[in-house]
PDB file of N, CA and C in Angstrom:
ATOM      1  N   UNK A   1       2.843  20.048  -9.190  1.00  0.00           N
ATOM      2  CA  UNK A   1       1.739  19.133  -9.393  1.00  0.00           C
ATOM      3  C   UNK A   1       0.446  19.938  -9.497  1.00  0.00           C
ATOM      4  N   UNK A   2      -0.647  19.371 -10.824  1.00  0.00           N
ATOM      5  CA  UNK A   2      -1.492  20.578 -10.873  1.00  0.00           C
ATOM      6  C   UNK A   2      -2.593  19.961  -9.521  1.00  0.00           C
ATOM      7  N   UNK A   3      -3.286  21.145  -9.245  1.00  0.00           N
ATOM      8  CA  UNK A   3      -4.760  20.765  -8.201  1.00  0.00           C
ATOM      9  C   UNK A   3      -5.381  19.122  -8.610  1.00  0.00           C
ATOM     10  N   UNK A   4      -6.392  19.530  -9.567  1.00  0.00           N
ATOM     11  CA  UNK A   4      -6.608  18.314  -9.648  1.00  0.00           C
ATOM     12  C   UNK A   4      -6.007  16.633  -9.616  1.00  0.00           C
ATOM     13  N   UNK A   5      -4.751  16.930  -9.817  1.00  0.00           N
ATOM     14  CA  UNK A   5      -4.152  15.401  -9.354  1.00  0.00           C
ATOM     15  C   UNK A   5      -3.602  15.478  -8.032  1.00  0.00           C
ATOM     16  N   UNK A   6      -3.106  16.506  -7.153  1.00  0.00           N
ATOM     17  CA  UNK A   6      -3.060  16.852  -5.425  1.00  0.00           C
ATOM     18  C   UNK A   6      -4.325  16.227  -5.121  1.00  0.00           C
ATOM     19  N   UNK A   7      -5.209  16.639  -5.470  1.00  0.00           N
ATOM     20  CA  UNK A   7      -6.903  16.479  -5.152  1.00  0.00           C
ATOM     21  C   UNK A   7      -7.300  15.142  -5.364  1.00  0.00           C
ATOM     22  N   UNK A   8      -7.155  14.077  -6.376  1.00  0.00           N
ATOM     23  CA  UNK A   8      -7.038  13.016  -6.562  1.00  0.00           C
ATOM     24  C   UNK A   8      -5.889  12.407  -5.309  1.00  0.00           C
ATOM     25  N   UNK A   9      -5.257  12.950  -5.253  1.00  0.00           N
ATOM     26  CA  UNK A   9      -4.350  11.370  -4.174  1.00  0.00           C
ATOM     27  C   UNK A   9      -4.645  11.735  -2.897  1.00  0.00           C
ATOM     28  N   UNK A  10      -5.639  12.902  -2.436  1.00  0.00           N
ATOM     29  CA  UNK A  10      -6.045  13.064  -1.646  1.00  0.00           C
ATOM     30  C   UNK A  10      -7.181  12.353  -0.958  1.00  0.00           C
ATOM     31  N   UNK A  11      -7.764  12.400  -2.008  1.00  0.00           N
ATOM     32  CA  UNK A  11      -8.927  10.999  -2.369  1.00  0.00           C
ATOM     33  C   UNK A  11      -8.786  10.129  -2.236  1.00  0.00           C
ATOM     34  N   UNK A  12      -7.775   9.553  -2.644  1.00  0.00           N
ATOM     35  CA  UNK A  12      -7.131   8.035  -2.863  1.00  0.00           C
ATOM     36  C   UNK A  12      -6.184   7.668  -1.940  1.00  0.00           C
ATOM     37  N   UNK A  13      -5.873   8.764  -0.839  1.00  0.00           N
ATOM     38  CA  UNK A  13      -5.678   8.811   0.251  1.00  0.00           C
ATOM     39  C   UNK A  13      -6.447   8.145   1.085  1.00  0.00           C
ATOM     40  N   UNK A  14      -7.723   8.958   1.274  1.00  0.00           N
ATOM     41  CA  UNK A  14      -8.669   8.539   2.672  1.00  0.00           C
ATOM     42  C   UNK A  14      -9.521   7.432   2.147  1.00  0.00           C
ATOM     43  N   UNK A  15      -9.853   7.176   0.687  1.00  0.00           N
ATOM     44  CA  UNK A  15     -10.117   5.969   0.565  1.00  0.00           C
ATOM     45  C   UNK A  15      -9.404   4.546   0.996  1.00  0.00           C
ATOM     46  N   UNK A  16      -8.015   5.026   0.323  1.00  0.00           N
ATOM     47  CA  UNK A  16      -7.561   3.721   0.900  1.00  0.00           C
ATOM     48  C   UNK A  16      -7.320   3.523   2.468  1.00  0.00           C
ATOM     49  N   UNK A  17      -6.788   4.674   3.682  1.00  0.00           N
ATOM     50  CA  UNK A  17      -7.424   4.587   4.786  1.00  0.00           C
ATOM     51  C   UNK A  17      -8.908   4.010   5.308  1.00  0.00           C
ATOM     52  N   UNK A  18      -9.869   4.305   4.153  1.00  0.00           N
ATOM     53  CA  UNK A  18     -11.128   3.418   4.809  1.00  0.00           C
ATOM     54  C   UNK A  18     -11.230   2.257   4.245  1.00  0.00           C
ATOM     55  N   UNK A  19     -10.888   1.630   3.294  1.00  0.00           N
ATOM     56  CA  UNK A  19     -10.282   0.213   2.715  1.00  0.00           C
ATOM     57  C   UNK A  19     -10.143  -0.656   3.588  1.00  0.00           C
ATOM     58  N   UNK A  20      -8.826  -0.006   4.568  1.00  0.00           N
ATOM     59  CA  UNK A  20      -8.051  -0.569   6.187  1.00  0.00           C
ATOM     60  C   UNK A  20      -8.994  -0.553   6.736  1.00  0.00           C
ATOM     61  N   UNK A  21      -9.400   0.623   7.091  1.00  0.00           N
ATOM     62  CA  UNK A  21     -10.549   0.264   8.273  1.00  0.00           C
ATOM     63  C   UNK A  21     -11.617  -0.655   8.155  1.00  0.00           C
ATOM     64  N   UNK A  22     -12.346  -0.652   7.099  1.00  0.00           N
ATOM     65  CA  UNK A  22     -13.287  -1.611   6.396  1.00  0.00           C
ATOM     66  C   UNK A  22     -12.573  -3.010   7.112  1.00  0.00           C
ATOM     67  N   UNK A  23     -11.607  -3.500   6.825  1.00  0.00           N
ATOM     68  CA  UNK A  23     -10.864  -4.634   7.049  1.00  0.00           C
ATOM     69  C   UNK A  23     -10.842  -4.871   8.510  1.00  0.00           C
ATOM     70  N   UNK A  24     -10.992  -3.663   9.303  1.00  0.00           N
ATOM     71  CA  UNK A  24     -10.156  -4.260  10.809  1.00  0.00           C
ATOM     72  C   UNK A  24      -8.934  -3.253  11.233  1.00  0.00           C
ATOM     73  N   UNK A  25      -8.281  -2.434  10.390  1.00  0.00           N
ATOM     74  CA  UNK A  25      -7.025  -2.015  10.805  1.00  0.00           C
ATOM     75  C   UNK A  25      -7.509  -0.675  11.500  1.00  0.00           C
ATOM     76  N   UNK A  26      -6.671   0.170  11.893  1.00  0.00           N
ATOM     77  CA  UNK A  26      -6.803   1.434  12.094  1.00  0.00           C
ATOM     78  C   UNK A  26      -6.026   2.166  11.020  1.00  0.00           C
ATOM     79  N   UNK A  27      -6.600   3.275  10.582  1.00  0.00           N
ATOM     80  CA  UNK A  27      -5.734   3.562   9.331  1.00  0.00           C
ATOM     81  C   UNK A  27      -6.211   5.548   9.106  1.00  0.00           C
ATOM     82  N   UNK A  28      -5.332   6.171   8.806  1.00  0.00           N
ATOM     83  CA  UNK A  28      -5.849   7.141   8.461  1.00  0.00           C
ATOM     84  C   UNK A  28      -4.816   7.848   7.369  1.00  0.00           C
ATOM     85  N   UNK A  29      -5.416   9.074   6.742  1.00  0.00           N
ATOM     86  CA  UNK A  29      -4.416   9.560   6.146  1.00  0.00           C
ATOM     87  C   UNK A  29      -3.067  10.090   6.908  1.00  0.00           C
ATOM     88  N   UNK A  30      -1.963  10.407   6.108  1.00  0.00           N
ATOM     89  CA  UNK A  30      -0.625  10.873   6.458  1.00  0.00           C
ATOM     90  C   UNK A  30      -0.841  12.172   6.712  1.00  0.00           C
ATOM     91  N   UNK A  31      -0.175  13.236   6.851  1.00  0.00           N
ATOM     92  CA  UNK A  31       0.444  14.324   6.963  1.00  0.00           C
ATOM     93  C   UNK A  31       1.640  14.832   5.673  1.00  0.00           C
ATOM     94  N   UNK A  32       1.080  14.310   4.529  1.00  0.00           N
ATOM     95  CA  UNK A  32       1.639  14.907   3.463  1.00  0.00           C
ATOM     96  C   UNK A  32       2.679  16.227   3.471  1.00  0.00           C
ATOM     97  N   UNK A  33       2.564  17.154   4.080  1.00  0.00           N
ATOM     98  CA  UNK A  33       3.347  18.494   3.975  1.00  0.00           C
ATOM     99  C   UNK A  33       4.696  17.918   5.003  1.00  0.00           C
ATOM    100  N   UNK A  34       4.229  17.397   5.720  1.00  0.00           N
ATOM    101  CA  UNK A  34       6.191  16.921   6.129  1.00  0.00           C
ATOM    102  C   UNK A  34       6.628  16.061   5.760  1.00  0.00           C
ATOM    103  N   UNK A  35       6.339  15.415   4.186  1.00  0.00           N
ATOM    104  CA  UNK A  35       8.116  15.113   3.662  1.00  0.00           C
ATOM    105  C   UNK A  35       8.411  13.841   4.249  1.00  0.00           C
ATOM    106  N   UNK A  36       9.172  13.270   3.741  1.00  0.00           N
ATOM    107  CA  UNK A  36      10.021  12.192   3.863  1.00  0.00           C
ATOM    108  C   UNK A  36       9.241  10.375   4.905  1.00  0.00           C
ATOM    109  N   UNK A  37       9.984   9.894   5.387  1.00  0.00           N
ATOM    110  CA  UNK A  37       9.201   8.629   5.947  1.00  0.00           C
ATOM    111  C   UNK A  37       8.521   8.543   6.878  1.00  0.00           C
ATOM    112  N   UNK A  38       8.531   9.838   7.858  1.00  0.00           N
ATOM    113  CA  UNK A  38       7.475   9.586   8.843  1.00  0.00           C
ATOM    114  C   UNK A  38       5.890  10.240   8.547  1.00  0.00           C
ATOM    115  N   UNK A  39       6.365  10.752   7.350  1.00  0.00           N
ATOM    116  CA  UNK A  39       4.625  11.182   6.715  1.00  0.00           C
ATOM    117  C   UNK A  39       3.972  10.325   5.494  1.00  0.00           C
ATOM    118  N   UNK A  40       4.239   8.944   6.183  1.00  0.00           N
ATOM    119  CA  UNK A  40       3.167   8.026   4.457  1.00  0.00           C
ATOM    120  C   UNK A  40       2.384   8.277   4.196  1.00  0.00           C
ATOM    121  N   UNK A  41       2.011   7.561   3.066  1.00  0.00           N
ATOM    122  CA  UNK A  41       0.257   8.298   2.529  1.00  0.00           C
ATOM    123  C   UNK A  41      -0.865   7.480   3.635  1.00  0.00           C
ATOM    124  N   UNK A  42      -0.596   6.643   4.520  1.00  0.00           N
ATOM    125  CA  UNK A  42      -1.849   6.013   5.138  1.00  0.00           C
ATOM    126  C   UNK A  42      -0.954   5.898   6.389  1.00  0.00           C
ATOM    127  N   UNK A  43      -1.559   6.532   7.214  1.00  0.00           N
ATOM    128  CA  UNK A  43      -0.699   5.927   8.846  1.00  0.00           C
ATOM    129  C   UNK A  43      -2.099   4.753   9.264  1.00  0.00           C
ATOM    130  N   UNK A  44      -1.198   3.212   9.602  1.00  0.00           N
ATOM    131  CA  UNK A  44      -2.016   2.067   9.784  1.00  0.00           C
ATOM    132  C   UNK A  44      -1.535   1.541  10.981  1.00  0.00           C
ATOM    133  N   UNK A  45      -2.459   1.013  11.707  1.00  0.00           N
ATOM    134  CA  UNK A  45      -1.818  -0.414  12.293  1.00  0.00           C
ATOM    135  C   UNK A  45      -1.807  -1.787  12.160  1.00  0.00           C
ATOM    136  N   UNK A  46      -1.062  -1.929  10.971  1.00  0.00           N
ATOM    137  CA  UNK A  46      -0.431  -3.218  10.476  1.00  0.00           C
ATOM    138  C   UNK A  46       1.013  -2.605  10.697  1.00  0.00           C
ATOM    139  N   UNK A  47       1.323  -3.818  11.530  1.00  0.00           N
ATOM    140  CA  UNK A  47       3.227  -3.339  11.436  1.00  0.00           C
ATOM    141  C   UNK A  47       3.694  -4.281  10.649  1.00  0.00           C
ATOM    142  N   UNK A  48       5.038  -3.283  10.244  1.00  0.00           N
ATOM    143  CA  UNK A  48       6.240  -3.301   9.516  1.00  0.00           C
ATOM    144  C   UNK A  48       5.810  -3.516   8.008  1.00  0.00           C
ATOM    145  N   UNK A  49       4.361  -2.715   7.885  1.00  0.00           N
ATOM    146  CA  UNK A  49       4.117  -2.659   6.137  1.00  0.00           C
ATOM    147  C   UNK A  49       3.951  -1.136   5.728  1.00  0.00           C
ATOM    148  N   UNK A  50       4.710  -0.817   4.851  1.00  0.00           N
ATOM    149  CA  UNK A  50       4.634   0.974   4.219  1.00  0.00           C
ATOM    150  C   UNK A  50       3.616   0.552   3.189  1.00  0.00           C
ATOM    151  N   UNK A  51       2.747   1.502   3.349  1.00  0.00           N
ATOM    152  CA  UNK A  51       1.663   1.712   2.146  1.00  0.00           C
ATOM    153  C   UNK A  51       2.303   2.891   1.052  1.00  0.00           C
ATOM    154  N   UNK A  52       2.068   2.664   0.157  1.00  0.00           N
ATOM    155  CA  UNK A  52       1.953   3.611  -0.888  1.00  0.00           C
ATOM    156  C   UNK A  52       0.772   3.636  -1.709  1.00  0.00           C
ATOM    157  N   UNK A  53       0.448   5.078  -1.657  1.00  0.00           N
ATOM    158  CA  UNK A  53      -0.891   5.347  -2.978  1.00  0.00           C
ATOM    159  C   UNK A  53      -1.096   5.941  -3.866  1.00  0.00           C
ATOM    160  N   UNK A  54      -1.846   4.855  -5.258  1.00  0.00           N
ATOM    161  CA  UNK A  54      -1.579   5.546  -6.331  1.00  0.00           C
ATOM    162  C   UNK A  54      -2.949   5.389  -7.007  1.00  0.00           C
ATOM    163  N   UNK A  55      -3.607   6.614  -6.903  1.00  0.00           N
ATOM    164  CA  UNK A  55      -4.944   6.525  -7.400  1.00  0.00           C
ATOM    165  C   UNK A  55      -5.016   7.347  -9.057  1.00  0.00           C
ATOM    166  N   UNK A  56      -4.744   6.923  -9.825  1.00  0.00           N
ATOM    167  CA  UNK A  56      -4.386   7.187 -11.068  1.00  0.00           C
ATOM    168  C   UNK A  56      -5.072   5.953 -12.222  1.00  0.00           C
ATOM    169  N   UNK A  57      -5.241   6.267 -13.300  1.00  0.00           N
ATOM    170  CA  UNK A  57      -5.525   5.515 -14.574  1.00  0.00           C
ATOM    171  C   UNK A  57      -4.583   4.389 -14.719  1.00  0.00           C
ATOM    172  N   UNK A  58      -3.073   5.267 -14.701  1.00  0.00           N
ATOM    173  CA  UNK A  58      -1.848   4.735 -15.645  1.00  0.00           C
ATOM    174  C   UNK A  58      -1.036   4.963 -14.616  1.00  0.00           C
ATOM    175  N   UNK A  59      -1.015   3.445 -13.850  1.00  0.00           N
ATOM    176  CA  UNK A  59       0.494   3.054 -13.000  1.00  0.00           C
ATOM    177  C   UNK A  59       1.699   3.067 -13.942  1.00  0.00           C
ATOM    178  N   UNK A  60       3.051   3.759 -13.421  1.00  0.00           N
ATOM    179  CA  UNK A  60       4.534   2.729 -13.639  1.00  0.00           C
ATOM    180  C   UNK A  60       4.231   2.199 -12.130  1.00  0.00           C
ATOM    181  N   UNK A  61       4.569   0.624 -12.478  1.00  0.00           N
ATOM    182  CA  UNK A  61       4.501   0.241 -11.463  1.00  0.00           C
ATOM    183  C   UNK A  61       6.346  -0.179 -10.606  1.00  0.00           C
ATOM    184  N   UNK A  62       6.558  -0.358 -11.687  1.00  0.00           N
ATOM    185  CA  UNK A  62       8.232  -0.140 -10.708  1.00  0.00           C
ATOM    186  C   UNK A  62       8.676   0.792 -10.162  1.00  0.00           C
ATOM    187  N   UNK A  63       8.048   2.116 -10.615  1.00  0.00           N
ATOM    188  CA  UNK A  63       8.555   3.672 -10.416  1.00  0.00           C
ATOM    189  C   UNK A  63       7.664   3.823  -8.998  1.00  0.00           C
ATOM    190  N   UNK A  64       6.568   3.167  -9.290  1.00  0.00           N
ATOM    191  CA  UNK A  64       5.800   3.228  -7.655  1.00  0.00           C
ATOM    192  C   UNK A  64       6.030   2.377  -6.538  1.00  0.00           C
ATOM    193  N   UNK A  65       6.218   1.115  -6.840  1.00  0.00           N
ATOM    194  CA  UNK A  65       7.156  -0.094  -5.963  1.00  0.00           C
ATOM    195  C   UNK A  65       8.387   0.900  -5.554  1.00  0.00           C
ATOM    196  N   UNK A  66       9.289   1.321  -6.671  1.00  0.00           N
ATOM    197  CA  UNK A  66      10.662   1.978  -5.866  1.00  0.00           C
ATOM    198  C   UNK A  66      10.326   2.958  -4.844  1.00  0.00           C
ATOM    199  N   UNK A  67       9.503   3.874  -5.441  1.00  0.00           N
ATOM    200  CA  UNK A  67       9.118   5.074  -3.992  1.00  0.00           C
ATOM    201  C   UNK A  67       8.813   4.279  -3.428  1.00  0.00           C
ATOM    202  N   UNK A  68       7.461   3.251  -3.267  1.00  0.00           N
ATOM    203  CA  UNK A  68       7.175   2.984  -1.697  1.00  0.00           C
ATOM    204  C   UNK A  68       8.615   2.025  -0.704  1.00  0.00           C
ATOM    205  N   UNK A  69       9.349   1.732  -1.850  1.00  0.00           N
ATOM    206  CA  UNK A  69      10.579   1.219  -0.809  1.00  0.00           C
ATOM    207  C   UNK A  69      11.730   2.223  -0.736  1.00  0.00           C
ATOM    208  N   UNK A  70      11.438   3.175  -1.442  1.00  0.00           N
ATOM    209  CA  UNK A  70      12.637   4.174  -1.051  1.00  0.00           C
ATOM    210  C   UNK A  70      12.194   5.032   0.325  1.00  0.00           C
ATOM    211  N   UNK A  71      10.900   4.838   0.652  1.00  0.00           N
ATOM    212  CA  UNK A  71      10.282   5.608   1.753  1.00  0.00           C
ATOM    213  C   UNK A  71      10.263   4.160   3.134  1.00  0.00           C
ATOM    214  N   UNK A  72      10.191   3.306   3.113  1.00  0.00           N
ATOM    215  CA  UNK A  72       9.987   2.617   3.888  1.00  0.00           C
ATOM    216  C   UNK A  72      10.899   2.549   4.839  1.00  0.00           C
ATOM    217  N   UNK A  73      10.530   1.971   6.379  1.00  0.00           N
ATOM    218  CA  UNK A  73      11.462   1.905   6.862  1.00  0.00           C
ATOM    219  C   UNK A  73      12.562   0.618   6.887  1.00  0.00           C
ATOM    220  N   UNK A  74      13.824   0.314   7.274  1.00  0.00           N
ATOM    221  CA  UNK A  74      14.681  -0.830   7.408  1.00  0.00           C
ATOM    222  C   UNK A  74      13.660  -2.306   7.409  1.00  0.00           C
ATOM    223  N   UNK A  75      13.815  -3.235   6.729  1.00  0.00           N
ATOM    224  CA  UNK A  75      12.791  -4.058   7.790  1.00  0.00           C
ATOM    225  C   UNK A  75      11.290  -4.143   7.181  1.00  0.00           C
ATOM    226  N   UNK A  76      10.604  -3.269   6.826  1.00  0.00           N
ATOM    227  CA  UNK A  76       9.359  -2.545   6.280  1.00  0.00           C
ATOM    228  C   UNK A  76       9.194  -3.525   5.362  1.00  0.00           C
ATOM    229  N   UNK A  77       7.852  -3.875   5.229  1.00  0.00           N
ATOM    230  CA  UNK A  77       7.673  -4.486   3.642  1.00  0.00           C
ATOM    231  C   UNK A  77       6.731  -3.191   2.560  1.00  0.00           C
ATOM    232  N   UNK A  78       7.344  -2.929   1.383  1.00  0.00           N
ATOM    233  CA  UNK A  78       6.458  -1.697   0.646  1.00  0.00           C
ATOM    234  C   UNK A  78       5.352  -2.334   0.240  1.00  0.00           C
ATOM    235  N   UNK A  79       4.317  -2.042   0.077  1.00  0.00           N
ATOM    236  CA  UNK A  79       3.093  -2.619  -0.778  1.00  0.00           C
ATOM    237  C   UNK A  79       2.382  -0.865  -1.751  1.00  0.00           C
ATOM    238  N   UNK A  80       2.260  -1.080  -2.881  1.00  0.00           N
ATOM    239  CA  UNK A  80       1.574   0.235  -3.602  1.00  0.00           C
ATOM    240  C   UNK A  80       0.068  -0.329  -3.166  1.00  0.00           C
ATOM    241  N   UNK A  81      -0.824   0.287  -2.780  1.00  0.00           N
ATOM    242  CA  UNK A  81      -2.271   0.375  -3.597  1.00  0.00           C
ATOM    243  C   UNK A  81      -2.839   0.853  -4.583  1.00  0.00           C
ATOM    244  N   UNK A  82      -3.349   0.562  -5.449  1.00  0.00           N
ATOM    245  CA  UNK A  82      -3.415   1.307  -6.627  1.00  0.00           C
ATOM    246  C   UNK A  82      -5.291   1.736  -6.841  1.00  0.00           C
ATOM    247  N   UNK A  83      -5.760   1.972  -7.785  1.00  0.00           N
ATOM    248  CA  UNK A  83      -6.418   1.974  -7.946  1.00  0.00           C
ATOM    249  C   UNK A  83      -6.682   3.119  -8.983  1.00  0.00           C
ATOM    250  N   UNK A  84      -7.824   2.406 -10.100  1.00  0.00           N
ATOM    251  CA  UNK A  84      -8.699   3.515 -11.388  1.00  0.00           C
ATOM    252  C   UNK A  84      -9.814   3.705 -11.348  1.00  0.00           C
ATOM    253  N   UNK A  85      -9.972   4.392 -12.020  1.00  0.00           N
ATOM    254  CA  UNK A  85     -12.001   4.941 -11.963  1.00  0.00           C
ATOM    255  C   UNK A  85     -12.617   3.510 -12.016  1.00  0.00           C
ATOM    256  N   UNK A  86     -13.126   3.682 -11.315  1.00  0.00           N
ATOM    257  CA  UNK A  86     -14.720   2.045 -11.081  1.00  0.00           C
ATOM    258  C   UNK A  86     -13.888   0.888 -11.440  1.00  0.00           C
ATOM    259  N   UNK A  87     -13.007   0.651 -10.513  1.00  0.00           N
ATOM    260  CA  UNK A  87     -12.317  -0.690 -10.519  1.00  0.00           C
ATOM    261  C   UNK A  87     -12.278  -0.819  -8.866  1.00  0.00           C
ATOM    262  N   UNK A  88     -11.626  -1.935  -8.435  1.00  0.00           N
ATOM    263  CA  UNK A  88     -11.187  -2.235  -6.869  1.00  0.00           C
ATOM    264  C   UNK A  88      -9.804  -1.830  -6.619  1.00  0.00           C
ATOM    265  N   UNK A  89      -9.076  -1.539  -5.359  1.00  0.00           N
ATOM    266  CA  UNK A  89      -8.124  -1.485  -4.857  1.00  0.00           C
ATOM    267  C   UNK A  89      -7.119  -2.769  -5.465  1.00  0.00           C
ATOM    268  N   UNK A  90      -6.110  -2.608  -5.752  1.00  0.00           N
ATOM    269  CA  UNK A  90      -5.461  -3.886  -5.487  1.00  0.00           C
ATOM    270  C   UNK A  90      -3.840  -3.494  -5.113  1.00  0.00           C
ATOM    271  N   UNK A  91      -3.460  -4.905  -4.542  1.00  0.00           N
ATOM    272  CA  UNK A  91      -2.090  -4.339  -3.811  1.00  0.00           C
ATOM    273  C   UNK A  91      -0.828  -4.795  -4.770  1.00  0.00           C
ATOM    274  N   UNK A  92       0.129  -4.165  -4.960  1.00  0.00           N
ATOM    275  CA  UNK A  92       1.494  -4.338  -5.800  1.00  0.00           C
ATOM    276  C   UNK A  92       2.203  -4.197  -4.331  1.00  0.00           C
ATOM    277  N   UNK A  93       3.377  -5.423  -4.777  1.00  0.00           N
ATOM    278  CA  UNK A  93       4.203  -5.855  -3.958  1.00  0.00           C
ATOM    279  C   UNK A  93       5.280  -6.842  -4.598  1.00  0.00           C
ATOM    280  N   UNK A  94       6.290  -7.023  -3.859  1.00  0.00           N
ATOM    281  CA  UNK A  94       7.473  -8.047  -4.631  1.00  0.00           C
ATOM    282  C   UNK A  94       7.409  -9.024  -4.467  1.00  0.00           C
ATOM    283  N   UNK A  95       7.529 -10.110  -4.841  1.00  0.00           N
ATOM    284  CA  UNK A  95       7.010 -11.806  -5.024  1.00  0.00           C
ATOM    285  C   UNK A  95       7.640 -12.245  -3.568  1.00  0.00           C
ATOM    286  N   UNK A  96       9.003 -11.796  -3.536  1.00  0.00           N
ATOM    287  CA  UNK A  96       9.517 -12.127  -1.982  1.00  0.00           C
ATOM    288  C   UNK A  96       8.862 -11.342  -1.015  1.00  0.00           C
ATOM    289  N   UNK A  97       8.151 -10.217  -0.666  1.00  0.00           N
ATOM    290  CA  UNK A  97       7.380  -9.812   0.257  1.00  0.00           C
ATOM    291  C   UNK A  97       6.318 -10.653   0.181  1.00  0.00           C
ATOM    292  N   UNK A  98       5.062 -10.591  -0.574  1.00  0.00           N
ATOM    293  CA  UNK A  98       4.353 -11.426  -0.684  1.00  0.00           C
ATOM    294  C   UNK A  98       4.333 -12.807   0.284  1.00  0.00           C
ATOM    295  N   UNK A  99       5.025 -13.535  -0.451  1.00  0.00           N
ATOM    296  CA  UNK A  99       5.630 -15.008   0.319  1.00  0.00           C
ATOM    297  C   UNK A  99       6.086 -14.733   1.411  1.00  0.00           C
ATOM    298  N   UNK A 100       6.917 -13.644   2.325  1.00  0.00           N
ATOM    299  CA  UNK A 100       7.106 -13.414   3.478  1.00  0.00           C
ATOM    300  C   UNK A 100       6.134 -13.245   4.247  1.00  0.00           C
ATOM    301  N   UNK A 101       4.920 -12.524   3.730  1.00  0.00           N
ATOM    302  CA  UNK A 101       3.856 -11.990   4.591  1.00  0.00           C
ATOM    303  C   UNK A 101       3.048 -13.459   4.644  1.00  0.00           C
ATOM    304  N   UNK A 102       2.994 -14.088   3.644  1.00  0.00           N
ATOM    305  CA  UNK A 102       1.555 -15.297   3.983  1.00  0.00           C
ATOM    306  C   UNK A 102       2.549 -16.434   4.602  1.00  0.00           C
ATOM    307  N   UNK A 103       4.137 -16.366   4.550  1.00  0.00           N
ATOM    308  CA  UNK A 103       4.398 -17.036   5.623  1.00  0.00           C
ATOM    309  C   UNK A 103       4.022 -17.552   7.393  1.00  0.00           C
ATOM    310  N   UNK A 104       3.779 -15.483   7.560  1.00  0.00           N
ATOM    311  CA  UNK A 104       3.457 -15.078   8.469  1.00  0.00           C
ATOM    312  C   UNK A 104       1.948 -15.624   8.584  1.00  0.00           C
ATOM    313  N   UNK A 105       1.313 -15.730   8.577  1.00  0.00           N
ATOM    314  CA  UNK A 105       0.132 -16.521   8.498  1.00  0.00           C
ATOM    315  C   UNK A 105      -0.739 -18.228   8.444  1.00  0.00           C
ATOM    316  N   UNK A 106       0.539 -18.434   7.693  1.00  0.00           N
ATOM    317  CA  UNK A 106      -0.240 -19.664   7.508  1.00  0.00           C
ATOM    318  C   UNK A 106       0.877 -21.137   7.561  1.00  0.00           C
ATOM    319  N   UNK A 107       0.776 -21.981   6.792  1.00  0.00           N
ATOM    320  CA  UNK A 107       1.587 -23.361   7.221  1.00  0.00           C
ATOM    321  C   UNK A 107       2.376 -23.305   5.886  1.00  0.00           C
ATOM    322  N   UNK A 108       3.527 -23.284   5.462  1.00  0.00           N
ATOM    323  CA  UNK A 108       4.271 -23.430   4.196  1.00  0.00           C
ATOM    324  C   UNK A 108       4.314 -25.051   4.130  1.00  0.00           C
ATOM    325  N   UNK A 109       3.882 -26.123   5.485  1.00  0.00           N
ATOM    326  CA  UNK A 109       4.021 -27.420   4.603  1.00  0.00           C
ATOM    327  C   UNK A 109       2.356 -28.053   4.223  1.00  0.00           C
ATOM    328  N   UNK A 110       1.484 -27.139   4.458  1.00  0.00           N
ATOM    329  CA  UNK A 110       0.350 -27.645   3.893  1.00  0.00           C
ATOM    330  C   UNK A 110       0.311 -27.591   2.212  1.00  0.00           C
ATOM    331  N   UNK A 111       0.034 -29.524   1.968  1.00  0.00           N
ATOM    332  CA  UNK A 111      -0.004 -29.105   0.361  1.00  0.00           C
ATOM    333  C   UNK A 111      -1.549 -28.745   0.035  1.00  0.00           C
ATOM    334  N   UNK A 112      -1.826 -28.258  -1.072  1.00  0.00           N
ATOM    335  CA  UNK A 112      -3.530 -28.120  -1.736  1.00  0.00           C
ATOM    336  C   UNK A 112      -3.565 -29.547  -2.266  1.00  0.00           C
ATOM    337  N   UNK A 113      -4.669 -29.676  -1.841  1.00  0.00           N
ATOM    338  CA  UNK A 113      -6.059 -31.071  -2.382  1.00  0.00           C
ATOM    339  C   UNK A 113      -5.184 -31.174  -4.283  1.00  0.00           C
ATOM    340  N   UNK A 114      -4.996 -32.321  -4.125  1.00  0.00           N
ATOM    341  CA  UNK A 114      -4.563 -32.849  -5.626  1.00  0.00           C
ATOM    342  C   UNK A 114      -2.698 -32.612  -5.991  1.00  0.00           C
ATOM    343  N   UNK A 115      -2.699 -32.027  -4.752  1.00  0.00           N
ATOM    344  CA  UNK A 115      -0.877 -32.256  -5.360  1.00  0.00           C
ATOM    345  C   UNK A 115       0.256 -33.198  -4.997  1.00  0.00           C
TER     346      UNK A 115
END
């Protein structure tokens, strides 16, 4: 991998760590040089969600969904963050995570006004 794109997700590292924090979480970068699932790109406290980060122009976004669930743990929900030059963060995730997580939150028999 050349410097400059190491150097970029390095970036896009501690940004998205201060993203979390911004929010409320505790969050910092990983430990990149050891490899495998106990070094993600953002160590957080939100449990049972693996972050993945991809601070790049040009997502694959399935190729980045699969790493962050090939790294996750049992159980784990993956979410990518992504993000391009002068745009916002946004999160990629699977339609069934998604709906699992705002389960966790909120009332599945509240209907919206007009339905």
């Amino acid at each position: 991998m050349a410097k400059m794109s190491r150097d970029k997700g390095k970036i896009g590292e501690r940004e998205a760590a201060q993203l979390l924090r911004e929010h409320g979480f505790q969050a910092r970068r990983g430990a990149q040089f050891q490899g495998g699932p106990d070094s993600p790109d953002v160590v957080h406290s939100i449990p049972n969600v693996h972050i993945e980060v991809k601070r790049c122009e040009t997502l694959s976004l399935y190729k980045a969904l699969d790493q962050a669930n090939a790294e996750k743990r049992p159980g784990d929900v993956a979410v990518v963050l992504h993000r391009r030059n002068k745009r916002e963060w946004v999160a990629v995730l699977s339609a069934t995570d998604i709906l699992r997580l705002l389960a966790r939150v909120g009332s599945r028999d509240t209907l919206i006004q007009g339905d």
